[in-house]
Protein backbone atom coordinates (compact mmCIF):
# COMPACT_ATOMS: atom_id res chain seq x y z
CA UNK A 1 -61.37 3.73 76.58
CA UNK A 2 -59.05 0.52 76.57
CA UNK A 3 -58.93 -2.68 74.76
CA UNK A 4 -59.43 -5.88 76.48
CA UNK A 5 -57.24 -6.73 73.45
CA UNK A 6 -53.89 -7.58 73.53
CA UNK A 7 -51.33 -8.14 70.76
CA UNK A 8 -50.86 -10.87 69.21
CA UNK A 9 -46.60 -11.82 69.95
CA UNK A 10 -44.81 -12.04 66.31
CA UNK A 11 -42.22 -14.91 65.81
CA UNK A 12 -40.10 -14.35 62.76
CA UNK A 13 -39.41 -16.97 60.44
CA UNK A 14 -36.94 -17.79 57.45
CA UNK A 15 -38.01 -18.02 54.93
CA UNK A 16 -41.16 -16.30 55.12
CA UNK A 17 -44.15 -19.97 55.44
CA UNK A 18 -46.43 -19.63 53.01
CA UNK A 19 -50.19 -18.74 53.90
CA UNK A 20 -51.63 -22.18 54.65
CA UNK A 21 -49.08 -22.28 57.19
CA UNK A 22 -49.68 -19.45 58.97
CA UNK A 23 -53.56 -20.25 59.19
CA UNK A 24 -52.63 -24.04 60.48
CA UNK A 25 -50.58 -22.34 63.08
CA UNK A 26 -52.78 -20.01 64.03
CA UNK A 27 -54.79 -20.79 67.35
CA UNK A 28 -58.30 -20.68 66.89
CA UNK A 29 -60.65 -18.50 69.14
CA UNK A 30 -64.71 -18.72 69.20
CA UNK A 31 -66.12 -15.56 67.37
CA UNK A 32 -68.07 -15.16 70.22
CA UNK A 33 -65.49 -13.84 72.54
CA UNK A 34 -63.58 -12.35 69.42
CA UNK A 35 -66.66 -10.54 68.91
CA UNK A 36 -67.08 -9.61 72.49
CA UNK A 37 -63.44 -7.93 73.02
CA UNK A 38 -64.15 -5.79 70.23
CA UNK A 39 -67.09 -4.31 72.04
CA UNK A 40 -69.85 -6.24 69.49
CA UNK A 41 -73.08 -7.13 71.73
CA UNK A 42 -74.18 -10.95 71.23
CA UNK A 43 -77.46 -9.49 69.43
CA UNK A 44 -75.30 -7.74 66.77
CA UNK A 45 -74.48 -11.04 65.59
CA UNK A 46 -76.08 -13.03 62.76
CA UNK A 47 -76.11 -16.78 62.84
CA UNK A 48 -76.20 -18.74 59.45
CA UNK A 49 -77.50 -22.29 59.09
CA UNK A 50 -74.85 -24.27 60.37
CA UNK A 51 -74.80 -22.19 63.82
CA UNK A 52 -71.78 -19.84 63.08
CA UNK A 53 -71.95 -16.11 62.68
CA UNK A 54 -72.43 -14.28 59.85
């Protein structure tokens, strides 16, 4: 079976950023599709009060 998946391209920095700046950098994708690429059906998914999954 294949993934719908496909890698994530790496660019190399120096020196190495420090966490916070990787997660600002990082684009941000709906869990909902996330969820959906990695085969998870939309009823497997738990909301939690402010209407993100769990």
């Amino acid at each position: 079976m294949s993934s719908p998946q496909s890698p994530t391209r790496l660019k190399l920095v120096r020196p190495v950023p420090g966490d916070i700046d990787i997660a600002q950098a990082a684009a941000i994708e709906p869990i909902a599709r996330i969820a959906e690429e990695a085969g998870i059906l939309p009823q497997e998914l738990e909301f939690y009060e402010n209407g993100n999954y769990l």
